[in-house]
Protein backbone atom coordinates (compact mmCIF):
# COMPACT_ATOMS: atom_id res chain seq x y z
CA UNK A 1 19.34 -88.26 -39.38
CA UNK A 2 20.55 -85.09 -41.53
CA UNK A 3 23.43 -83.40 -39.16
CA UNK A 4 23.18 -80.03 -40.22
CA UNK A 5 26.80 -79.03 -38.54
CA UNK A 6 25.93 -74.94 -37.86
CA UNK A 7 28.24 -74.81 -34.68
CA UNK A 8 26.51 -71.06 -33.57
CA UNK A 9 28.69 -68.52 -32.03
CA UNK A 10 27.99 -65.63 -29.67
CA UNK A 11 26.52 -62.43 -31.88
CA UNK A 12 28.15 -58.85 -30.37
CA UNK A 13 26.61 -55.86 -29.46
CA UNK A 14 22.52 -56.16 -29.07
CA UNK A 15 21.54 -58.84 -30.77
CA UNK A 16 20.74 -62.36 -28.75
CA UNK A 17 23.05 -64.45 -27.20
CA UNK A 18 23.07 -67.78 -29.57
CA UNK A 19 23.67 -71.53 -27.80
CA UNK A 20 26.85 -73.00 -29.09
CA UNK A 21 26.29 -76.19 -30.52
CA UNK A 22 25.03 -78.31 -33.39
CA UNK A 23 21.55 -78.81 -35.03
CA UNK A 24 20.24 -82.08 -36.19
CA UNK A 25 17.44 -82.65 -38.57
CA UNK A 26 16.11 -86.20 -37.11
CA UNK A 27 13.09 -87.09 -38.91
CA UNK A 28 13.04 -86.26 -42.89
CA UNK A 29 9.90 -88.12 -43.81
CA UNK A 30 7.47 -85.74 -46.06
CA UNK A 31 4.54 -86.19 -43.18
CA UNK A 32 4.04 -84.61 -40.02
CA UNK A 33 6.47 -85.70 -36.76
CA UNK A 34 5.26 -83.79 -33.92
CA UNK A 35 5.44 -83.36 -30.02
CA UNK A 36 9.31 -84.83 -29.49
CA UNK A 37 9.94 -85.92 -26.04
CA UNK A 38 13.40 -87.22 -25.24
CA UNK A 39 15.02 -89.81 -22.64
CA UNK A 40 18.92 -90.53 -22.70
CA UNK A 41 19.91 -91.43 -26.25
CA UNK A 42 16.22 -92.38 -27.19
CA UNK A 43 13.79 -89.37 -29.10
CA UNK A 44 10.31 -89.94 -28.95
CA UNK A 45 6.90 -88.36 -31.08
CA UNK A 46 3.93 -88.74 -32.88
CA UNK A 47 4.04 -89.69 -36.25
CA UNK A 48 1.12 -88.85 -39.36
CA UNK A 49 2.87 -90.87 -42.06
CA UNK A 50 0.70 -93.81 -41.88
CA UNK A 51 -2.47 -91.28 -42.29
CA UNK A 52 -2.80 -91.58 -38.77
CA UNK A 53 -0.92 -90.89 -35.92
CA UNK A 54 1.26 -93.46 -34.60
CA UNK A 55 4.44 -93.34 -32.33
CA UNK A 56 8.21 -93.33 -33.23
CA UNK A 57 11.40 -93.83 -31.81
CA UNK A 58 14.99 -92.85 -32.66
CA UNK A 59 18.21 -94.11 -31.16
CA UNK A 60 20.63 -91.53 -30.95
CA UNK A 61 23.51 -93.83 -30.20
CA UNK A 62 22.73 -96.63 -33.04
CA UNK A 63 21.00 -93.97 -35.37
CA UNK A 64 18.20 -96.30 -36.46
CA UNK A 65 13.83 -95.21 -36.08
CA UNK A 66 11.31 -97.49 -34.91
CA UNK A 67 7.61 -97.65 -35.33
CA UNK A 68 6.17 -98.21 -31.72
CA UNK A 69 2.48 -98.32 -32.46
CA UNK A 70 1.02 -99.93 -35.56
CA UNK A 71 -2.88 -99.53 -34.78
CA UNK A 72 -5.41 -98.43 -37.10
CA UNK A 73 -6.80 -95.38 -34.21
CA UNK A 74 -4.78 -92.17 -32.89
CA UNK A 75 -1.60 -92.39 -30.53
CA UNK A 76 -0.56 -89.00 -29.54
CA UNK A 77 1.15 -87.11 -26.89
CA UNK A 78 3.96 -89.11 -25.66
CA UNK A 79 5.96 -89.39 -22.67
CA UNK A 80 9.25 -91.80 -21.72
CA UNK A 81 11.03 -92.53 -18.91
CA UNK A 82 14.14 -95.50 -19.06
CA UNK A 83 12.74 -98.43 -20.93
CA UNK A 84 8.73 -97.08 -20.62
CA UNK A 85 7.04 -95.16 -23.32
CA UNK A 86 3.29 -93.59 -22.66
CA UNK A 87 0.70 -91.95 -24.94
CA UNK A 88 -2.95 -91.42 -25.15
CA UNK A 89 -4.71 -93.57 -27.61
CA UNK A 90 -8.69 -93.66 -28.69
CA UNK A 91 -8.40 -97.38 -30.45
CA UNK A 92 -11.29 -98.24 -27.76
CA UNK A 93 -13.46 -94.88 -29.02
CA UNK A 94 -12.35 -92.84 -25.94
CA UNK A 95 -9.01 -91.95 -25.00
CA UNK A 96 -6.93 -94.07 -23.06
CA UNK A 97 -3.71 -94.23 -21.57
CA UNK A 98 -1.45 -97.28 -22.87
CA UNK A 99 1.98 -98.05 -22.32
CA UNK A 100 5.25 -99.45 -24.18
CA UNK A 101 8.03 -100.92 -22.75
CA UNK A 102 11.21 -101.09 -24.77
CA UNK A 103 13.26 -103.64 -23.50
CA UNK A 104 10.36 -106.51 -23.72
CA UNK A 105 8.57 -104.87 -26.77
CA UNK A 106 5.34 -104.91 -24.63
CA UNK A 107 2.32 -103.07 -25.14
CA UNK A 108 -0.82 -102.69 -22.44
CA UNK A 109 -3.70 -100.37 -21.79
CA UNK A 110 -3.20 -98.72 -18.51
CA UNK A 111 -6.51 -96.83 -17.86
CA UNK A 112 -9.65 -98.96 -19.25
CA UNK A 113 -12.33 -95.97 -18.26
CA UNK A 114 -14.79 -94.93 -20.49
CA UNK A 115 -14.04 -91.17 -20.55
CA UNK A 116 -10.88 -89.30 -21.57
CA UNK A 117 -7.55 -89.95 -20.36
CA UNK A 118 -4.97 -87.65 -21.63
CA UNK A 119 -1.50 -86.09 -21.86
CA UNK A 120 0.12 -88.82 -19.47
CA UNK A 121 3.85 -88.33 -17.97
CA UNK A 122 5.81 -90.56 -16.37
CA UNK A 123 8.47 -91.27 -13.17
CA UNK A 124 9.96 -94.69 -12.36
CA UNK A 125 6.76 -97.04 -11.40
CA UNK A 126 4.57 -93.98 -11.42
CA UNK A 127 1.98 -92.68 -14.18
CA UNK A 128 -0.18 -89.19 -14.06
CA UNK A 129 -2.45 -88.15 -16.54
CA UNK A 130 -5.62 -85.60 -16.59
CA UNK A 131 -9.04 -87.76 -16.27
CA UNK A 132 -12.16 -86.67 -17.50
CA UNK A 133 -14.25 -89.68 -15.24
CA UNK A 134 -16.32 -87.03 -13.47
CA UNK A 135 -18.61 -84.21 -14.38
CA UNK A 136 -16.35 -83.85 -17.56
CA UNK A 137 -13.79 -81.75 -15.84
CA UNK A 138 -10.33 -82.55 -15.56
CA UNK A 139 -8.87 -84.10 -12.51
CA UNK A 140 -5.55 -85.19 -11.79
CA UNK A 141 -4.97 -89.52 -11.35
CA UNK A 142 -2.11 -92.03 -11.06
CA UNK A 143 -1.39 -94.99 -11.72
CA UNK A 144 1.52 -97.13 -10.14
CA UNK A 145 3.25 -99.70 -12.68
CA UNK A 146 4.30 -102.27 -9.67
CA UNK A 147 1.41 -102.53 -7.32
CA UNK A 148 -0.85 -102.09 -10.59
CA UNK A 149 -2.59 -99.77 -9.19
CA UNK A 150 -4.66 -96.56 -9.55
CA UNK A 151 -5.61 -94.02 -7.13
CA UNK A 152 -6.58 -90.07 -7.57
CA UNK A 153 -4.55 -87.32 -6.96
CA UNK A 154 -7.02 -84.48 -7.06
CA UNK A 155 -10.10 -84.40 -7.84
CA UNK A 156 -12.65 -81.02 -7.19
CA UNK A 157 -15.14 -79.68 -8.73
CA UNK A 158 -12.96 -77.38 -11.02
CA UNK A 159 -9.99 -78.65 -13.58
CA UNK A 160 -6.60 -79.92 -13.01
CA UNK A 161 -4.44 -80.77 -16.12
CA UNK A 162 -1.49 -81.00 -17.59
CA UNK A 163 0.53 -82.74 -14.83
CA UNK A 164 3.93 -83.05 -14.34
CA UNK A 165 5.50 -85.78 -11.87
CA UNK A 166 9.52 -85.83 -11.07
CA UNK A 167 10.23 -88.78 -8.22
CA UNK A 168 7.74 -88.12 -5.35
CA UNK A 169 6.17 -84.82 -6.36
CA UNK A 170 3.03 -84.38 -9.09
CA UNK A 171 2.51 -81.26 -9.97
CA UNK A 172 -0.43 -79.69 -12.47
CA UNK A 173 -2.00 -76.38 -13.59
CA UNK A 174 -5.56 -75.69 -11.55
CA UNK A 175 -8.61 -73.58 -12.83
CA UNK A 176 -9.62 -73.56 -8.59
CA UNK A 177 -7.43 -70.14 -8.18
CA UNK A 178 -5.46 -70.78 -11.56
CA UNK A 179 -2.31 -72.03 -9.81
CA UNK A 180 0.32 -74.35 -10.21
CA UNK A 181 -0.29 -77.05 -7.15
CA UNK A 182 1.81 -79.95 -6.26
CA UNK A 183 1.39 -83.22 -4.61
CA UNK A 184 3.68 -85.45 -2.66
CA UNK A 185 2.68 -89.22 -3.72
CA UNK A 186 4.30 -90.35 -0.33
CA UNK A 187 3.13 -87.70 2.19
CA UNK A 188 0.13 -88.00 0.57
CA UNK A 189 0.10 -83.92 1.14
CA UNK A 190 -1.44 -81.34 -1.42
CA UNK A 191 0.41 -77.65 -1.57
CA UNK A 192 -0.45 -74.69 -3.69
CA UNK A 193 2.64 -73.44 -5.41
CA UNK A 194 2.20 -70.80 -6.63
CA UNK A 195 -0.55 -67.55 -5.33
CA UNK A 196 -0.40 -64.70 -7.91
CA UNK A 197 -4.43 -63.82 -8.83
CA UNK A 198 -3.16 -64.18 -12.43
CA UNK A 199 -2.96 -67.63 -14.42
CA UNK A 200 -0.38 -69.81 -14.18
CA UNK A 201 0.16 -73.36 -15.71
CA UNK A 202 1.87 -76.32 -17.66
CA UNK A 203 4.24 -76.93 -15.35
CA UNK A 204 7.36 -78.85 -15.26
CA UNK A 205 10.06 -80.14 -12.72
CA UNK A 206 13.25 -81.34 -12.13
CA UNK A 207 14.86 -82.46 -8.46
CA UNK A 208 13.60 -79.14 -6.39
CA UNK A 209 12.72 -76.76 -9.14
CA UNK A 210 9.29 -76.35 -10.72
CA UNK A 211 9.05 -74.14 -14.02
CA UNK A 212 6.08 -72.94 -15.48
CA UNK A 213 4.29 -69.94 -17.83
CA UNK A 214 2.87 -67.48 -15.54
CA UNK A 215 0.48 -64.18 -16.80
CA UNK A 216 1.11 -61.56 -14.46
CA UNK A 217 3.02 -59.16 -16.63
CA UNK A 218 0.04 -58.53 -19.23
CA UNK A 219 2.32 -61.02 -21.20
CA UNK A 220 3.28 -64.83 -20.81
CA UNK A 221 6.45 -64.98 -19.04
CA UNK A 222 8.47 -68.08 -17.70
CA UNK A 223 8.65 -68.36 -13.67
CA UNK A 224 10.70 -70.91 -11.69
CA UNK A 225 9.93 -71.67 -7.71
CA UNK A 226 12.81 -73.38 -5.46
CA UNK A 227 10.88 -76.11 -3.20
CA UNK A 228 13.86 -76.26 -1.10
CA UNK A 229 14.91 -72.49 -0.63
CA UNK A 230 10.97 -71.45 -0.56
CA UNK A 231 11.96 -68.99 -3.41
CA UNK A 232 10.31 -67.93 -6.42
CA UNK A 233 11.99 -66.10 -9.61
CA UNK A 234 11.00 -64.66 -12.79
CA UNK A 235 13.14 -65.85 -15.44
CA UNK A 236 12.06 -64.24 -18.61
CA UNK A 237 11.48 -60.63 -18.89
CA UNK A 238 11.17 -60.17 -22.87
CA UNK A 239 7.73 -58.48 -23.09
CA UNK A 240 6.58 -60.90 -26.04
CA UNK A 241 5.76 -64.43 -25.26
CA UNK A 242 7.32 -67.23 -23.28
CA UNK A 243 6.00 -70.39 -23.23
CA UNK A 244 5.89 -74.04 -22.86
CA UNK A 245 9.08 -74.49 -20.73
CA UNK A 246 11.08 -77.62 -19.95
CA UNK A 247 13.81 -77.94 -17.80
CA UNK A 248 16.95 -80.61 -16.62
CA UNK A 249 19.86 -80.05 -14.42
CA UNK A 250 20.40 -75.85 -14.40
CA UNK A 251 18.46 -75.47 -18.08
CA UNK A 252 15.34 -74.11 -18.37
CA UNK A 253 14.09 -74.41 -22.01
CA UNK A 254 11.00 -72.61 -23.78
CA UNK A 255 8.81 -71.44 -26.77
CA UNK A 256 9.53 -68.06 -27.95
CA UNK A 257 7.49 -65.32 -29.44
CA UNK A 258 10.05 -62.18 -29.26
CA UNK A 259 11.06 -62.66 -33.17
CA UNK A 260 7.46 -62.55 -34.88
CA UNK A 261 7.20 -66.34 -35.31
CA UNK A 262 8.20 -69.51 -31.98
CA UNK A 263 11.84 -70.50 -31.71
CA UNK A 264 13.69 -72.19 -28.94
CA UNK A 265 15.07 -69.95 -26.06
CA UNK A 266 17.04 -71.25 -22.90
CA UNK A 267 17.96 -70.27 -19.60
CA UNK A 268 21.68 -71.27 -18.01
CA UNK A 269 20.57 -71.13 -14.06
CA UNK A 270 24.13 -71.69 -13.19
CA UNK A 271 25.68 -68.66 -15.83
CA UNK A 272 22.44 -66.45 -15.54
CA UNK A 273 22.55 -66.29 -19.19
CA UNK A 274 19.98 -66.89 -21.85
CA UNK A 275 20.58 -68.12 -25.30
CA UNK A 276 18.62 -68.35 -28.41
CA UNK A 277 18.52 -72.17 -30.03
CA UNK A 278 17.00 -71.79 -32.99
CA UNK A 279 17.07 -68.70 -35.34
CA UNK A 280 14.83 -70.23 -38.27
CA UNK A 281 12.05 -67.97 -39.30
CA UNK A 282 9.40 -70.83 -38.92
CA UNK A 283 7.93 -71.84 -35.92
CA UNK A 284 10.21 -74.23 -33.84
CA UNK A 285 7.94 -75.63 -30.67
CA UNK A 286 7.40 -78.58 -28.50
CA UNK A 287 11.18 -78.34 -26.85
CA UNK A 288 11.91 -81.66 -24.43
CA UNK A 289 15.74 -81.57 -23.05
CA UNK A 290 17.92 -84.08 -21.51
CA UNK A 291 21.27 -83.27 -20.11
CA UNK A 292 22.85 -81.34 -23.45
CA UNK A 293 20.43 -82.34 -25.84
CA UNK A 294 17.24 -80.31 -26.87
CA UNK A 295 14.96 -81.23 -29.22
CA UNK A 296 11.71 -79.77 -30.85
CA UNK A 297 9.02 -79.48 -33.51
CA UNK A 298 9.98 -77.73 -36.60
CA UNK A 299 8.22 -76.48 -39.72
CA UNK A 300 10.91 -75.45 -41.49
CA UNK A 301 10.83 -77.60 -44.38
CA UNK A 302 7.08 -77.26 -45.07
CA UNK A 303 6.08 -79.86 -42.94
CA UNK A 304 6.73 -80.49 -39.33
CA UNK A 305 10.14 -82.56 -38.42
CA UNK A 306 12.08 -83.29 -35.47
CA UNK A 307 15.36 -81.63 -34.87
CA UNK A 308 18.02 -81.88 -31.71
CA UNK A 309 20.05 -79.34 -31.29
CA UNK A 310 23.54 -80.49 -29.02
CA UNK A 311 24.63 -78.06 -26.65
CA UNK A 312 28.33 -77.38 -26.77
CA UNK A 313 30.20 -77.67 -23.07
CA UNK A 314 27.41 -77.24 -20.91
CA UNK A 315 29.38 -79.26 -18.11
CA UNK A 316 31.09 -76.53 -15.92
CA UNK A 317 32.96 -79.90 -14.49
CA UNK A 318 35.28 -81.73 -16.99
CA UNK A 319 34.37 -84.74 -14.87
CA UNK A 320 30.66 -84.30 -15.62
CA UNK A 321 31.90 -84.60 -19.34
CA UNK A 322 33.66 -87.82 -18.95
CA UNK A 323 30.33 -89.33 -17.37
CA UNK A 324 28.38 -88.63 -20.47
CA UNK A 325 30.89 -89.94 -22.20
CA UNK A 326 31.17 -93.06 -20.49
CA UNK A 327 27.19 -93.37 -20.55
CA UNK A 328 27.08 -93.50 -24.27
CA UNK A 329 30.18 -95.96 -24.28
CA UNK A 330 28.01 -97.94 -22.46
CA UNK A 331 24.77 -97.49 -24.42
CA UNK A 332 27.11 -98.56 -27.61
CA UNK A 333 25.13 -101.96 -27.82
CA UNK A 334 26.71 -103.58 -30.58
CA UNK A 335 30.42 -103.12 -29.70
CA UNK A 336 32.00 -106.52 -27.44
CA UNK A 337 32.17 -106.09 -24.12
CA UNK A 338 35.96 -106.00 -24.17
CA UNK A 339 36.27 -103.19 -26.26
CA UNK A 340 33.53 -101.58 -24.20
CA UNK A 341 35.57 -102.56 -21.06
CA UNK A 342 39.23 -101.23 -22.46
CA UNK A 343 37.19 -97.57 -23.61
CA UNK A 344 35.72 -97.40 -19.70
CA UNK A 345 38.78 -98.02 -18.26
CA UNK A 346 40.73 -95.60 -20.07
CA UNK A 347 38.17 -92.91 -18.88
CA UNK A 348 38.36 -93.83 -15.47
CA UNK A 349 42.40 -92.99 -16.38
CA UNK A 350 41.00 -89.73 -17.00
CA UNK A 351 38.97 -89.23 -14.18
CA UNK A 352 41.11 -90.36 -12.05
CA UNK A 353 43.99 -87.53 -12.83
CA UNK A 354 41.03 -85.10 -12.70
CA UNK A 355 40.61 -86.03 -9.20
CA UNK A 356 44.02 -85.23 -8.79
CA UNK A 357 44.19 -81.75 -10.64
CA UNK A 358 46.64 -83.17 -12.55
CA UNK A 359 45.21 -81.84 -15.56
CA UNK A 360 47.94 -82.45 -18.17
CA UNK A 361 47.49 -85.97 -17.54
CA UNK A 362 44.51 -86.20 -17.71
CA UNK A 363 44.32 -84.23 -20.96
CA UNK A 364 47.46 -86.89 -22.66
CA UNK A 365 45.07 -89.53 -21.42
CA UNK A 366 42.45 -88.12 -23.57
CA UNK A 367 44.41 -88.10 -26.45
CA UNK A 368 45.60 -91.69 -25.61
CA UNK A 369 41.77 -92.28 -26.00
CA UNK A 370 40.86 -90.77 -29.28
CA UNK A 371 44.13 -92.70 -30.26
CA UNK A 372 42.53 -96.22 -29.50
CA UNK A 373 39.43 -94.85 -31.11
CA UNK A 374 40.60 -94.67 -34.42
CA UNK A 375 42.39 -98.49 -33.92
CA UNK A 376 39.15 -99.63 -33.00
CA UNK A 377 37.70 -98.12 -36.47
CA UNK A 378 41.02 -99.95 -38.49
CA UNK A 379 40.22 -103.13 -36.67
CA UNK A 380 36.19 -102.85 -37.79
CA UNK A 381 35.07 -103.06 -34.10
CA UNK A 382 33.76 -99.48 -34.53
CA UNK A 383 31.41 -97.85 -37.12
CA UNK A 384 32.71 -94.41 -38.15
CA UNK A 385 29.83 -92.54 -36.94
CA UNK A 386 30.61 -94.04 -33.48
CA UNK A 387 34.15 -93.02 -33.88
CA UNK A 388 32.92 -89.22 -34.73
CA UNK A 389 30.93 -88.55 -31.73
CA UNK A 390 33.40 -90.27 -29.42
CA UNK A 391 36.28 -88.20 -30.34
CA UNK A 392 34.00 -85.04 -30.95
CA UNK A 393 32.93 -85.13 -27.49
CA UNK A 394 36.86 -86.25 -26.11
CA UNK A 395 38.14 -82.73 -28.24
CA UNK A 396 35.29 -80.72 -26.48
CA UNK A 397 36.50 -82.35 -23.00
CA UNK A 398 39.74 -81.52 -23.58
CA UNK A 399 38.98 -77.87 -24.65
CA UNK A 400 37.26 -77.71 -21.54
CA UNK A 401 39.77 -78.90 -19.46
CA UNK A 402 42.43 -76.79 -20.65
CA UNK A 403 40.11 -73.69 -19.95
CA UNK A 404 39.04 -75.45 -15.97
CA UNK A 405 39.63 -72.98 -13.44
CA UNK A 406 38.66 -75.93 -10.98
């Protein structure tokens, strides 16, 4: 991983509001790494380096890549969820949906039909993908990982594609009226979303919010619809091109047109602000987020390559901050247990005076953190790279608890 270090700050006047943060170049082979899609601390894509395409893994936390799929055929368009990593593959001469799971290194075929599977996502035990079984038009199936399992979600006599599942709810673009529709896998009820005559679709959700690119302005902008308020917004207004969105938590993510080539635009829902990501003048598409981390397709350096890019502070709660940081303590998987043990409870130190709004504390206990750090790095029970991040983020939490208005 190349950590490229270009911390961005706000530009004045009229130009664009740039994210705060730092850029990461992950992949640096001379062949193509495509499609990113990322889960936690693990980054996954499709990879041409082997002259076909294959699919790769990065660990964030232990910085190391992994080959996931070694056959001769095409493996593209990737999805993860925890431990479970889905593609579509043609190894059998059609495309098929197969599935990886991390923790066991196991690979199996999850759809064995003889027409196209494609573009899979994935939800706890659940699986979506569009079929192409019937007629040759797309239609919208599932398949659930427990039960082993696989039932249709819709299926008519125009296209679905391009679903999208978060916990109970599927949702998909739909040539029928050219909506966004959703599905609840446990009601077993089908609603349209959205009912502009223009064309919406590739959608994508998160808890009660469903984000998608919608036509209706003579341009592609990015709309957002609250299942639980009833409400629907426009959240782009730029009268180029927005497209492609992603979204986690109050961040809406997207493709970008506005500067004559793609780059990375995002929406705060909780600020109301929108900030540019990336500013190179290649095309920068494909973005996948994950709490603070956002990370895309770049041609940059003459051939496509991963990049993250690490939001600075987006927790508006300091608390929130010492929960990520306790998350990657925990995903530190070759550091002992008691070291692991002695870094949790000193954060729970923290947390606890944050509960109290005893903020000074809380801010000495920080310190008294990044202290036992750096005696973990003396003693060799700690990498250096480790040590960085750890007391990287701790100095960001205590910038942004000196600055809590609670």
């Amino acid at each position: 991983m190349m950590l490229l270090t270009v911390s961005m700050e706000t530009v004045e006047a009229n130009g664009p509001i740039l994210a705060q943060g730092i850029e990461e170049q992950i992949t640096v082979n001379v062949s193509g790494q495509y499609d990113p899609v990322i889960y936690k601390d693990i980054i996954v894509w499709q990879d041409l380096r082997n002259g076909n395409r294959d699919i790769y893994m990065y660990n964030i936390t232990s910085d190391t890549e992994f080959q996931i799929t070694a056959d001769i055929y095409y493996q593209t368009a990737p999805a993860i969820y925890e431990d479970r990593i889905v593609w579509h593959d043609n190894r059998t001469g059609n495309r098929d949906i197969y599935m990886y799971n991390i923790t066991s290194g196991e690979e199996l075929p999850i759809t064995t039909n003889k027409s196209n599977q494609l573009y899979p996502s994935i939800y706890g035990d659940l699986i979506v993908w569009t079929d192409y079984r019937y007629d040759n038009l797309g239609d919208i199936y599932m398949y659930n990982i427990t039960s082993k399992s696989e039932s249709s979600v819709a299926v008519y006599d125009q296209s679905q594609w391009s679903p999208a599942i978060y916990e109970d709810f599927i949702v998909w673009g739909d040539v029928r009226t050219l909506d966004i529709y959703m599905y609840n896998t446990t009601s077993g009820v089908e609603d349209q979303v959205t009912k502009n005559e223009s064309i919406q679709q590739t959608p994508a959700i998160y808890e009660d919010l469903i984000v998608w690119e919608d036509y209706r302005n003579g341009n592609i902008d990015i709309y957002m619809y609250n299942l639980t308020s009833g409400n629907e917004s426009q959240i782009t207004i730029n009268e180029s091109a927005q497209f492609d969105p992603a979204i986690y938590e109050d961040i809406i993510v997207w493709e970008d047109y506005r500067n004559g080539n793609i780059d990375i635009y995002m929406y705060n829902l909780t600020s109301g602000t929108e900030h540019q990501i990336t500013t190179n003048k290649d095309s920068q598409t494909d973005p996948s987020i994950y709490k603070n981390k956002i990370v895309w397709t770049d041609g940059r350096n003459g051939n496509k390559d991963i990049y993250m890019f690490t939001l600075d502070s987006i927790e508006k709660d300091p608390a929130e901050a010492i929960d990520n940081l306790k998350e990657y303590v925990n995903y530190l998987h070759d550091v002992d247990s008691s070291t692991q043990k002695v870094f949790n409870v000193k954060l729970n130190n923290v947390i606890n005076k944050l509960d109290k709004d005893d903020y000074d504390k809380a801010v000495k206990k920080l310190k008294d953190f990044i202290k036992f750090v750096n005696e973990m790095v003396e003693e060799g029970r700690l990498d250096t790279a480790q040590a960085d991040f750890l007391i990287d983020q701790a100095e960001r939490t205590i910038n942004l608890i000196q600055n809590y208005e609670g």
